[in-house]
N, C-alpha and C. Protein backbone atom coordinates (compact mmCIF):
# COMPACT_ATOMS: atom_id res chain seq x y z
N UNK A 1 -19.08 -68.59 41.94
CA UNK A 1 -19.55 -67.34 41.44
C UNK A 1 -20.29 -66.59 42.55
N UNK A 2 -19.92 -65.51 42.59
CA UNK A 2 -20.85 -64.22 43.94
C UNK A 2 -21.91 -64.19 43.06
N UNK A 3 -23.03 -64.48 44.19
CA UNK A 3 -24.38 -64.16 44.01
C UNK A 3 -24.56 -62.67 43.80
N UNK A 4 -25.72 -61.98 43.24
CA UNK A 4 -25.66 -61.01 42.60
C UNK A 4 -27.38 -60.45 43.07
N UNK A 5 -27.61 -59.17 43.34
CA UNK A 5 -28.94 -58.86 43.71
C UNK A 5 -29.38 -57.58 43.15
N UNK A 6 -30.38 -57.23 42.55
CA UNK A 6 -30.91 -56.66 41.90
C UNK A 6 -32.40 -56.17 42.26
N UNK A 7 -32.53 -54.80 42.66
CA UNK A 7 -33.60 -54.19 43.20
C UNK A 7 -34.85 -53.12 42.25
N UNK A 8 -35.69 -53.68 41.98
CA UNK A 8 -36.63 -52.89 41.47
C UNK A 8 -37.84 -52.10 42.36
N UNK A 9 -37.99 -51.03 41.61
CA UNK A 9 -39.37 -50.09 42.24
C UNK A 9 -40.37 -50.74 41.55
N UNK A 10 -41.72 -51.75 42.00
CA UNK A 10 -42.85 -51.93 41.55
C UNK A 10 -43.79 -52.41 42.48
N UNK A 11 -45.11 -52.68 41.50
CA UNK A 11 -46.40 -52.57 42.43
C UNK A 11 -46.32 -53.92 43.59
N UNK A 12 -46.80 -53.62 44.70
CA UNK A 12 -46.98 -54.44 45.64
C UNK A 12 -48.34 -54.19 46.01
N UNK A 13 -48.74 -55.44 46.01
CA UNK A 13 -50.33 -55.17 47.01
C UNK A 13 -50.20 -55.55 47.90
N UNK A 14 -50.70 -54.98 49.27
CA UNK A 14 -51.15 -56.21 50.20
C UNK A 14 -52.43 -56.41 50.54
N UNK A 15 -52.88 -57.63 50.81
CA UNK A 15 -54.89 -58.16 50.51
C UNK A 15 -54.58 -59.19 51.43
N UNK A 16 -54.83 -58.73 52.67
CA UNK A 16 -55.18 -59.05 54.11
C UNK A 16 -53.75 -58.91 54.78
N UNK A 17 -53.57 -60.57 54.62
CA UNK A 17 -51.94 -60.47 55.79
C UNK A 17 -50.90 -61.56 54.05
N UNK A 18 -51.14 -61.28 52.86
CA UNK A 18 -50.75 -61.45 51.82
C UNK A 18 -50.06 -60.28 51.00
N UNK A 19 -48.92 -60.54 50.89
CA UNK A 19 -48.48 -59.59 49.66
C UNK A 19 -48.10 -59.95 48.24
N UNK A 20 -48.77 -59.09 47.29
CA UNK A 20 -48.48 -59.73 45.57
C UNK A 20 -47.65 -59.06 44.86
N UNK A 21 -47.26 -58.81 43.84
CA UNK A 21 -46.48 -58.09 43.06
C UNK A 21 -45.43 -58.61 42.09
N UNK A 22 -44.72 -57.88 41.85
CA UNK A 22 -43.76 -58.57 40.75
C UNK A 22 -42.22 -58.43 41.18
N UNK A 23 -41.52 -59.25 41.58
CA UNK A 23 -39.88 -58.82 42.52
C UNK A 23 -39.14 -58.70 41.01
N UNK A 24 -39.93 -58.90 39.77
CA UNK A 24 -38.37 -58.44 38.52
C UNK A 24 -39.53 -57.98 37.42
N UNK A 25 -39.08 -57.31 36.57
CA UNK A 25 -39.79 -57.23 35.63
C UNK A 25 -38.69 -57.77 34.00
N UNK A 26 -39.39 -57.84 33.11
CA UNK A 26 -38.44 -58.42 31.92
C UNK A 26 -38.09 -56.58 31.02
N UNK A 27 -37.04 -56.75 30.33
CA UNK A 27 -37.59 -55.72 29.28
C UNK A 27 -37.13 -54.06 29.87
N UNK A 28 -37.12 -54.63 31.14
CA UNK A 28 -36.79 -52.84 31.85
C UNK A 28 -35.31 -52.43 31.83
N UNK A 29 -34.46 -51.59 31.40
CA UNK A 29 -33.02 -51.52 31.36
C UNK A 29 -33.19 -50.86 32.85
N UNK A 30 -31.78 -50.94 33.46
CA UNK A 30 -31.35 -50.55 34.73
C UNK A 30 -30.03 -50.10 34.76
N UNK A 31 -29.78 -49.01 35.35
CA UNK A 31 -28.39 -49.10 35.54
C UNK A 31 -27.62 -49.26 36.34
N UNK A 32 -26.61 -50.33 36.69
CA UNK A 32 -25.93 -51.30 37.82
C UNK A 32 -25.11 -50.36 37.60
N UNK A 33 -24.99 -49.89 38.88
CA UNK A 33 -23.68 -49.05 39.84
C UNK A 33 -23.16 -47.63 38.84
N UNK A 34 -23.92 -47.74 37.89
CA UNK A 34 -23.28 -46.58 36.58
C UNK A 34 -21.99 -47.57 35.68
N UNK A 35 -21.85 -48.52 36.06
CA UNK A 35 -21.23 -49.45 34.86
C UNK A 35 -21.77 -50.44 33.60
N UNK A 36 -22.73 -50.35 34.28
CA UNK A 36 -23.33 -51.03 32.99
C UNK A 36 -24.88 -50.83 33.05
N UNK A 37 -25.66 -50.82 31.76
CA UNK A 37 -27.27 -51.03 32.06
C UNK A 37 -28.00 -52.63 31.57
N UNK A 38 -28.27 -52.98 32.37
CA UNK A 38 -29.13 -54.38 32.19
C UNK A 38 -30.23 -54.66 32.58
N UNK A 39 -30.56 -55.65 31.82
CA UNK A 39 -32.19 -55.65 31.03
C UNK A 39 -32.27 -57.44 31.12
N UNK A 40 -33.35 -57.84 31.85
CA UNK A 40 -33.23 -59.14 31.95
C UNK A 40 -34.70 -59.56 30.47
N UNK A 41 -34.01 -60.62 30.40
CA UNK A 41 -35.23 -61.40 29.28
C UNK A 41 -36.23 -62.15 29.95
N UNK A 42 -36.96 -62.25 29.06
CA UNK A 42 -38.12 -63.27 29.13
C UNK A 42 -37.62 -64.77 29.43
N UNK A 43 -37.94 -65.71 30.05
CA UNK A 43 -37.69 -66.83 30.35
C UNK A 43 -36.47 -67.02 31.18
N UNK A 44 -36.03 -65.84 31.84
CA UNK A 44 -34.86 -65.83 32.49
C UNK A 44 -34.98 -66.50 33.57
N UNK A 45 -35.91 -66.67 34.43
CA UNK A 45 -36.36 -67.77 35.59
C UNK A 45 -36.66 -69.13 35.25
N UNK A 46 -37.07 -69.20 34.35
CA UNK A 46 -38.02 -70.63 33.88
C UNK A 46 -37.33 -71.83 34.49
N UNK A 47 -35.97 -71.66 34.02
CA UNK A 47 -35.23 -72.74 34.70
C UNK A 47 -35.35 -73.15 36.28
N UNK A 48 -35.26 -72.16 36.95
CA UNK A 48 -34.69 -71.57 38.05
C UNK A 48 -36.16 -72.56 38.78
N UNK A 49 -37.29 -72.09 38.39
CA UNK A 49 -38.98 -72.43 38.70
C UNK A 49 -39.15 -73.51 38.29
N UNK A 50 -38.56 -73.99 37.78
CA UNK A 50 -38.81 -75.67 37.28
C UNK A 50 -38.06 -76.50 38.51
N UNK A 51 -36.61 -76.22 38.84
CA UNK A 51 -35.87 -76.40 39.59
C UNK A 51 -36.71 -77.24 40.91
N UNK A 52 -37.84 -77.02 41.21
CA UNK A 52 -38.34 -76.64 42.62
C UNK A 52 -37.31 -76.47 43.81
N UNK A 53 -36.49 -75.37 43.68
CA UNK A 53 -35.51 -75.02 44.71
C UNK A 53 -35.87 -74.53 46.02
N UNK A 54 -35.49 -74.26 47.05
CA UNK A 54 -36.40 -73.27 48.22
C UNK A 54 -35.38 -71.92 47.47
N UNK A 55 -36.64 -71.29 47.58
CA UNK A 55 -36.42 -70.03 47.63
C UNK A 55 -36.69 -69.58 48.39
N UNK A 56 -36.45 -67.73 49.05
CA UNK A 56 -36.68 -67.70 50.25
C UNK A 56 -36.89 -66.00 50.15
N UNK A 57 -38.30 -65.79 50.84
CA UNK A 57 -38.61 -64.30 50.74
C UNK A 57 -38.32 -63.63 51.96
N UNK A 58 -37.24 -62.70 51.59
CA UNK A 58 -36.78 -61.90 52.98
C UNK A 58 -37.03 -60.07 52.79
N UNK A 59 -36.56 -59.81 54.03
CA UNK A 59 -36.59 -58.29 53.79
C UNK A 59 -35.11 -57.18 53.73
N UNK A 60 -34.72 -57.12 52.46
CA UNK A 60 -33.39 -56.22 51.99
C UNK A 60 -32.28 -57.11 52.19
N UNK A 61 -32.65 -58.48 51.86
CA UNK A 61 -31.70 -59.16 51.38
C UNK A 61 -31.17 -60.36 52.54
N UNK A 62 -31.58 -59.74 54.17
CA UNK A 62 -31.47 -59.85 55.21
C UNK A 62 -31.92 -61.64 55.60
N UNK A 63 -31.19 -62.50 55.63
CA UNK A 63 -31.73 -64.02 56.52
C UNK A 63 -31.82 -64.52 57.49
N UNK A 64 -31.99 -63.08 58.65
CA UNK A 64 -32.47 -63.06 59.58
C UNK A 64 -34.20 -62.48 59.12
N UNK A 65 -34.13 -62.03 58.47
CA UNK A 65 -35.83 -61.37 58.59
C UNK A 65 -36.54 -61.96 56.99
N UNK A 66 -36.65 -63.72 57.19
CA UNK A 66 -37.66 -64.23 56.34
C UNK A 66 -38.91 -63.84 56.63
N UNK A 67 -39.75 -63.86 55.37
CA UNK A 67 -41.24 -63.43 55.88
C UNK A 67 -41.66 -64.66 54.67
N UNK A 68 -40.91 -65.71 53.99
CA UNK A 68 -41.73 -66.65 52.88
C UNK A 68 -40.29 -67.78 52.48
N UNK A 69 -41.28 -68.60 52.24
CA UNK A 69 -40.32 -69.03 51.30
C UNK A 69 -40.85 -70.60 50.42
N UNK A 70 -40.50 -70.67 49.25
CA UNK A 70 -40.99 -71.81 48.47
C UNK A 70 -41.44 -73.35 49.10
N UNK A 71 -40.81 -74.07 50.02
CA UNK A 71 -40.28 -74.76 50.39
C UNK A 71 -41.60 -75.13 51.20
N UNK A 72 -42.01 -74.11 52.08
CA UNK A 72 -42.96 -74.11 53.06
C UNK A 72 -44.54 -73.82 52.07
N UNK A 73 -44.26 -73.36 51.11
CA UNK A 73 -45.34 -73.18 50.62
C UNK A 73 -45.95 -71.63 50.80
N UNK A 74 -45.34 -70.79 51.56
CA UNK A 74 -45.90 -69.30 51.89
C UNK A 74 -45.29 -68.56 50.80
N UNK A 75 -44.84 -68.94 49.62
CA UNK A 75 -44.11 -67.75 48.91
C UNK A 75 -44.08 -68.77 47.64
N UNK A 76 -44.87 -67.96 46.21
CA UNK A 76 -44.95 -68.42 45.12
C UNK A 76 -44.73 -67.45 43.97
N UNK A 77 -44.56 -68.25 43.15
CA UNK A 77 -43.38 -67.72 42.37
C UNK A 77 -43.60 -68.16 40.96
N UNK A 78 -43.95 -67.06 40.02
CA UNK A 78 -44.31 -67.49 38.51
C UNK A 78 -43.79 -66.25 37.40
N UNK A 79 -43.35 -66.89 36.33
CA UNK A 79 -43.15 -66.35 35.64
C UNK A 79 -44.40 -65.92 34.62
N UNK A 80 -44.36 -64.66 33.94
CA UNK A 80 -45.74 -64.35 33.16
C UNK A 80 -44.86 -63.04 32.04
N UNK A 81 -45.79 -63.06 31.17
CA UNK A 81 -45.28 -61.94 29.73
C UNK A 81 -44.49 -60.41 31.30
N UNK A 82 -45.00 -59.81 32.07
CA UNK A 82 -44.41 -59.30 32.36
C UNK A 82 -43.40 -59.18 33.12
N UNK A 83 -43.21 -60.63 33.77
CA UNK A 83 -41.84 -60.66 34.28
C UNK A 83 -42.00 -61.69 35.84
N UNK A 84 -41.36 -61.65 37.01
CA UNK A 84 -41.27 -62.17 37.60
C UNK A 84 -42.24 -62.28 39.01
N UNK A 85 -43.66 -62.84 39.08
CA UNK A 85 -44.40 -62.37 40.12
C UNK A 85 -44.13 -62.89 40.85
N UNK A 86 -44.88 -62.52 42.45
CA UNK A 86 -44.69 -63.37 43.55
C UNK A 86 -45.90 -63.07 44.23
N UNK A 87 -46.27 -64.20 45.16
CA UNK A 87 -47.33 -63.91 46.32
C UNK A 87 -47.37 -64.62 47.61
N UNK A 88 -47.01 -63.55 48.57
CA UNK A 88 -46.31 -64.31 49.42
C UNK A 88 -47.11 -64.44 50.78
N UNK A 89 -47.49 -65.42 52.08
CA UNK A 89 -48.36 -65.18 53.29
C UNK A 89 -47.13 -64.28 54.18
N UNK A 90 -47.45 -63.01 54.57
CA UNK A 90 -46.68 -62.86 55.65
C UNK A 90 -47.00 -62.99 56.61
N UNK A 91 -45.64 -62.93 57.95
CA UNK A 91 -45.87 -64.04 58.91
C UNK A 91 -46.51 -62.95 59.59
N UNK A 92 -47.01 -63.57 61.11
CA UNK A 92 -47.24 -62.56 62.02
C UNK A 92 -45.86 -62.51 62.88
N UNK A 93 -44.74 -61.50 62.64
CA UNK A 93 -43.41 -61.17 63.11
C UNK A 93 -43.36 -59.61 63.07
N UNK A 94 -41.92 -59.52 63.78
CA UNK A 94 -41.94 -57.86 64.19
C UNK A 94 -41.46 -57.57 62.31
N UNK A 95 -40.85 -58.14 61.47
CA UNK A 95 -40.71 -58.29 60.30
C UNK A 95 -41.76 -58.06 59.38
N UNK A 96 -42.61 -58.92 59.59
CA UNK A 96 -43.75 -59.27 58.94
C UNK A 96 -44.75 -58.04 59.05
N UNK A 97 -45.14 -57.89 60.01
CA UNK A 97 -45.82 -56.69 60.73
C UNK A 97 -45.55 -55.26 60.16
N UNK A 98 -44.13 -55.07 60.28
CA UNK A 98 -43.51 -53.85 59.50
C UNK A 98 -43.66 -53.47 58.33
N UNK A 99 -43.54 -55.04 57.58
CA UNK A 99 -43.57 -55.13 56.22
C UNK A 99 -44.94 -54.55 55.41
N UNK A 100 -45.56 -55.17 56.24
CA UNK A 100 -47.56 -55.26 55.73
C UNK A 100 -47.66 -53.66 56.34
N UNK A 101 -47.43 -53.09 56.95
CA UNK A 101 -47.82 -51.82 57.42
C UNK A 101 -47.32 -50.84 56.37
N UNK A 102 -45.79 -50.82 56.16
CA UNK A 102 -45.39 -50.02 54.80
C UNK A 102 -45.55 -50.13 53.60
N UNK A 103 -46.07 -51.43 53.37
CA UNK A 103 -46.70 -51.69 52.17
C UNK A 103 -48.32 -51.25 51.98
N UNK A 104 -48.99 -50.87 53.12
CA UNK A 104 -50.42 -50.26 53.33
C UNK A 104 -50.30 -49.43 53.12
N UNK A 105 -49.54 -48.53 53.20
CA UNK A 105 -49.33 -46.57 53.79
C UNK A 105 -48.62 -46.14 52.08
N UNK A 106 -48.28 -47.10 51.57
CA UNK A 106 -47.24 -47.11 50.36
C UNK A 106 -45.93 -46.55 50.02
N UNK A 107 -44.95 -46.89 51.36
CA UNK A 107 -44.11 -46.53 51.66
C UNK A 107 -42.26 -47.65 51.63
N UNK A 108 -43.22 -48.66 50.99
CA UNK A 108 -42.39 -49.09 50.45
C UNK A 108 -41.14 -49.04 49.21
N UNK A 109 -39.77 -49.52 49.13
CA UNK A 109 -39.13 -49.12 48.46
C UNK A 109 -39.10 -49.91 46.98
N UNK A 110 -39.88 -50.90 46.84
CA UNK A 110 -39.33 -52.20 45.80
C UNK A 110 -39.35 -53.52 46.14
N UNK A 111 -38.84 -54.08 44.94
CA UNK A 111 -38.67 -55.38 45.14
C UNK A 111 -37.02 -55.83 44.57
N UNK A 112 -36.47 -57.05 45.37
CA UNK A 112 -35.57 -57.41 44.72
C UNK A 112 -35.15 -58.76 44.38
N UNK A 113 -34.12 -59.20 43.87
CA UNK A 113 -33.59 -60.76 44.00
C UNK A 113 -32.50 -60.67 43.84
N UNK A 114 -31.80 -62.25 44.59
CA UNK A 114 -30.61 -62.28 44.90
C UNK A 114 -30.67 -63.70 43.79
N UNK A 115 -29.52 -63.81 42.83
CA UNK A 115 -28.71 -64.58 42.10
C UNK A 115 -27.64 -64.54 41.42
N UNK A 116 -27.38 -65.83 40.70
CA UNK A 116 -26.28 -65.90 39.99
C UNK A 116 -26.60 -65.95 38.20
N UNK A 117 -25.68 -65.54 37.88
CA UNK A 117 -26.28 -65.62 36.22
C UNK A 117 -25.57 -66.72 35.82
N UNK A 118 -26.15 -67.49 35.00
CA UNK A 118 -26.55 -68.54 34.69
C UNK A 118 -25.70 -67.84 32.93
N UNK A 119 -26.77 -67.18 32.38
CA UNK A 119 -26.39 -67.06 30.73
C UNK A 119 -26.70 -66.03 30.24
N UNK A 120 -25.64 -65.28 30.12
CA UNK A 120 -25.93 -63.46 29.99
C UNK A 120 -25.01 -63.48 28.75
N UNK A 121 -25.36 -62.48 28.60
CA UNK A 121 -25.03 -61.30 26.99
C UNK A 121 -24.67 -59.73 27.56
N UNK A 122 -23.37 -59.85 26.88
CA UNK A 122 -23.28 -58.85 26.70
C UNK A 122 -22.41 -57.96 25.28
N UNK A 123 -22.78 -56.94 25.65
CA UNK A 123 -22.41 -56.18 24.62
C UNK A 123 -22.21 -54.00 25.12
N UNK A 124 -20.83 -54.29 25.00
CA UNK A 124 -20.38 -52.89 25.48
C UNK A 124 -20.37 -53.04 26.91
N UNK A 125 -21.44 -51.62 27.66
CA UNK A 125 -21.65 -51.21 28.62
C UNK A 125 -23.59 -51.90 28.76
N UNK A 126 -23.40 -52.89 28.10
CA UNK A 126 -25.13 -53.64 28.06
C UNK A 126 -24.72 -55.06 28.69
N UNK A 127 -25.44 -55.42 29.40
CA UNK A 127 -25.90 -56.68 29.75
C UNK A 127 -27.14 -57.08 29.95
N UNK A 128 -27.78 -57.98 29.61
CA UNK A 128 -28.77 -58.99 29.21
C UNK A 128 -28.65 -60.25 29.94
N UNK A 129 -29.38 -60.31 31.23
CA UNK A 129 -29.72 -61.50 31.71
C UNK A 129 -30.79 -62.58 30.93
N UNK A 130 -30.09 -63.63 30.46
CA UNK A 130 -30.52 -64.47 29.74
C UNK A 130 -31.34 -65.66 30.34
N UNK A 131 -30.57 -66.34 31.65
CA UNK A 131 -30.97 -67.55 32.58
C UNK A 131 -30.06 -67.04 33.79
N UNK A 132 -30.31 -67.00 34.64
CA UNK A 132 -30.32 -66.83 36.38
C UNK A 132 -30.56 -67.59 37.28
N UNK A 133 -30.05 -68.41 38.48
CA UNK A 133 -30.23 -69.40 39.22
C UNK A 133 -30.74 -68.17 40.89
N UNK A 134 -32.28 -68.48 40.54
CA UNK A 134 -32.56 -67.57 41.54
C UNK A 134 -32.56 -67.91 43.06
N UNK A 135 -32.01 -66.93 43.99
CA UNK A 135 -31.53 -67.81 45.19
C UNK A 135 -33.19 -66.96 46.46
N UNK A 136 -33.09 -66.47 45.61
CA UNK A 136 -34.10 -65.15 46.93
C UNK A 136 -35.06 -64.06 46.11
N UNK A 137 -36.36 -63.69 46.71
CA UNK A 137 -36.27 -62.29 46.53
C UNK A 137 -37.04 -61.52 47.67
N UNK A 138 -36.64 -59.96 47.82
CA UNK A 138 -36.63 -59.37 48.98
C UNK A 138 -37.11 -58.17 49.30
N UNK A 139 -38.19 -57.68 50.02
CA UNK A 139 -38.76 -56.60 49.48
C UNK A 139 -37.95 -55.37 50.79
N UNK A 140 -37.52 -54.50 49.55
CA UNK A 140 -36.34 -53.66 49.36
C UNK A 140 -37.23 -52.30 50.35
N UNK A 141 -36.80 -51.77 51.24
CA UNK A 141 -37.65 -50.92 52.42
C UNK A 141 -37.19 -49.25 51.76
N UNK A 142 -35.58 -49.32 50.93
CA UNK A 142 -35.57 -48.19 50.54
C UNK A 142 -35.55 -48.02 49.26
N UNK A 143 -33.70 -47.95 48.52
CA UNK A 143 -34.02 -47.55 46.67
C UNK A 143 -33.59 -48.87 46.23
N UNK A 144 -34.20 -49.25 44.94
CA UNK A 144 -33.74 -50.10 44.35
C UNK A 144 -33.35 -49.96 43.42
N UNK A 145 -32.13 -51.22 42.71
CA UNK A 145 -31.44 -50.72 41.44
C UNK A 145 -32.41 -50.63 40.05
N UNK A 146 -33.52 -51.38 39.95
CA UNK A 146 -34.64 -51.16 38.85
C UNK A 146 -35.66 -50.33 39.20
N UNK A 147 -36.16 -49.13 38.49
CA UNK A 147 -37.21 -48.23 39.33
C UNK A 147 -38.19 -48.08 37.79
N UNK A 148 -38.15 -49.10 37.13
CA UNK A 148 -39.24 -48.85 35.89
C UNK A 148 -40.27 -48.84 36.44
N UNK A 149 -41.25 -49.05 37.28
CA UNK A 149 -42.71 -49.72 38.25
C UNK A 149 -42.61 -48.95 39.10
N UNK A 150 -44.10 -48.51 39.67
CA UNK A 150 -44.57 -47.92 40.88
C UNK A 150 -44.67 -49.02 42.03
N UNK A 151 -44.43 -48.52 43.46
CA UNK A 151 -44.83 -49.17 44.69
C UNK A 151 -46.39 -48.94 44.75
N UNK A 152 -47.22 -49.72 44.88
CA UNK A 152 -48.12 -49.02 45.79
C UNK A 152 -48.96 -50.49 46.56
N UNK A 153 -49.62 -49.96 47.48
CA UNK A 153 -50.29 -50.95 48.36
C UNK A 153 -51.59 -50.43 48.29
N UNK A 154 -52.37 -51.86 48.33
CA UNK A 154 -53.59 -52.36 48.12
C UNK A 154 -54.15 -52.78 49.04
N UNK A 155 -54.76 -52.47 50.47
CA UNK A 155 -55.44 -53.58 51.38
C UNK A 155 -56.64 -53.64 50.69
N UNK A 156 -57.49 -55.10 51.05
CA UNK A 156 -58.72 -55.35 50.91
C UNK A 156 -59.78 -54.60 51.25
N UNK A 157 -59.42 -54.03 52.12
CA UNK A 157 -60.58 -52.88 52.95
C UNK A 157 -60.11 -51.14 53.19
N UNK A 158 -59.12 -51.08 52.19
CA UNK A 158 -58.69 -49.75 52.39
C UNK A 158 -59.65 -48.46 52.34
N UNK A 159 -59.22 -47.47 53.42
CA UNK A 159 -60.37 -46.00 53.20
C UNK A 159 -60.14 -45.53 52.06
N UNK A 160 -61.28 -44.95 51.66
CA UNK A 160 -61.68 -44.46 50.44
C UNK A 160 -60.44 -43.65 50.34
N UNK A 161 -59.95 -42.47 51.12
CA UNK A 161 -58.98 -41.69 50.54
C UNK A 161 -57.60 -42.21 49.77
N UNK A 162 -56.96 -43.48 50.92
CA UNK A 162 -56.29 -44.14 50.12
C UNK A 162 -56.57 -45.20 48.98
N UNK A 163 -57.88 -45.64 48.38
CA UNK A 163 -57.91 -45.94 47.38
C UNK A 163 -57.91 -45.24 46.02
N UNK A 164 -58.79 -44.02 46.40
CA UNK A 164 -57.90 -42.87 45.45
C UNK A 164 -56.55 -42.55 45.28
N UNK A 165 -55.59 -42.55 46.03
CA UNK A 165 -54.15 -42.32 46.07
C UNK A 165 -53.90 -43.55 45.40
N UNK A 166 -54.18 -44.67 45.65
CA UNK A 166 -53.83 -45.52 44.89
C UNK A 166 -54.07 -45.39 43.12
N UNK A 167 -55.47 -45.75 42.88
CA UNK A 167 -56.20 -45.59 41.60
C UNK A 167 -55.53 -44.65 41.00
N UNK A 168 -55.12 -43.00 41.58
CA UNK A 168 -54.10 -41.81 40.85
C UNK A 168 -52.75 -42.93 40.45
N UNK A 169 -51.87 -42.96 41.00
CA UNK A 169 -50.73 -44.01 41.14
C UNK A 169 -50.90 -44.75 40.36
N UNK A 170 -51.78 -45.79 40.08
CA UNK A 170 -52.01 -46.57 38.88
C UNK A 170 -52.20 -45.97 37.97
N UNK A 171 -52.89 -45.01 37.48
CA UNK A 171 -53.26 -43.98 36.33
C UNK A 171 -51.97 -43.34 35.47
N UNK A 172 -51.30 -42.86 37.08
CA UNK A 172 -49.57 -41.93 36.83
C UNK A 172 -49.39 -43.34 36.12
N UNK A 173 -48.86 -44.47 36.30
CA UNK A 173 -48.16 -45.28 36.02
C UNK A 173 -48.49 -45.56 34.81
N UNK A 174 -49.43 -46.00 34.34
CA UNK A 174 -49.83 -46.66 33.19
C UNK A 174 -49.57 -45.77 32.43
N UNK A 175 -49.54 -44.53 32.72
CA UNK A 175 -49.49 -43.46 31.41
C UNK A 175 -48.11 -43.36 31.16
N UNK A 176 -47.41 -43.34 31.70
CA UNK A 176 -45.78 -43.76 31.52
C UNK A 176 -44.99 -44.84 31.08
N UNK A 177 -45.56 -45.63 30.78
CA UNK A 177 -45.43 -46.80 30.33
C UNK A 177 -45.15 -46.84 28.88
């Protein structure tokens, strides 16, 4: 079976040389390529996280430019009511570096993951990811195919102006929800 990857717009922090956020959310419909819209469920990883598989955090899908991964311990990975989080150490790389900088400025595009489906539903032009054998996830520099969630970045010590830009951004967001 071809592995399959799936890109969402949501919050990323970064809090020092760490980035957090959520690479899936549950519940959000999307629409894949204009053929179908899908909506992953709740417990759709569980398996996947039990597994203790390496997973592996890269940038746009790319395995030349890891910045995490399970295995090593720099990239963790939990499922919660809203969907798929992660928190990952990035490295000090020309990768890494890039990464943490556009995620400061909040110029990042998303988050994504690369898998296979496992146990889907469908119905019509609907699909419903049920269970997924997750291979990756990858934070997406431009658009992604899920855009329910805001980007924004969080440093620990950010200037006041961009913590306002932020705090607005969270505000926009929540109210849309």
């Amino acid at each position: 079976m071809t592995p399959e990857r799936r890109a969402i717009a949501m919050d990323i922090r970064a809090k020092g040389r760490r980035l957090e956020g959520y690479a899936a959310t549950f519940d959000n419909p999307a629409s894949i390529g204009g053929r179908f819209t899908e909506t992953i469920a709740r417990g759709a990883f569980a398996a996947t996280l039990r597994s203790r598989g390496d997973i592996l955090a890269l940038v746009d899908h790319d395995p030349g430019r890891v910045l995490a991964r399970t295995r090593s311990g720099t990239l963790r990975l939990a499922e919660d009511t809203r969907g798929l989080s992660f928190d990952l150490d990035v490295p000090d790389t020309t990768a890494g570096r890039d990464v943490l900088a556009l995620a400061e400025r909040g110029d990042l595009g998303g988050m994504s993951f690369g898998f296979t489906a496992i146990d889907e539903h469908r119905d019509g032009d609907r699909r419903e990811l049920r269970a997924v054998d997750l291979h990756e996830v990858s934070v997406v520099l431009a658009w992604p195919a899920y855009d329910g969630t805001i980007i924004q970045a969080r440093a620990s010590e950010a200037p006041a102006p961009f913590r306002r830009y932020a705090e607005r951004t969270l505000k926009l967001w929540e109210l849309t929800r």
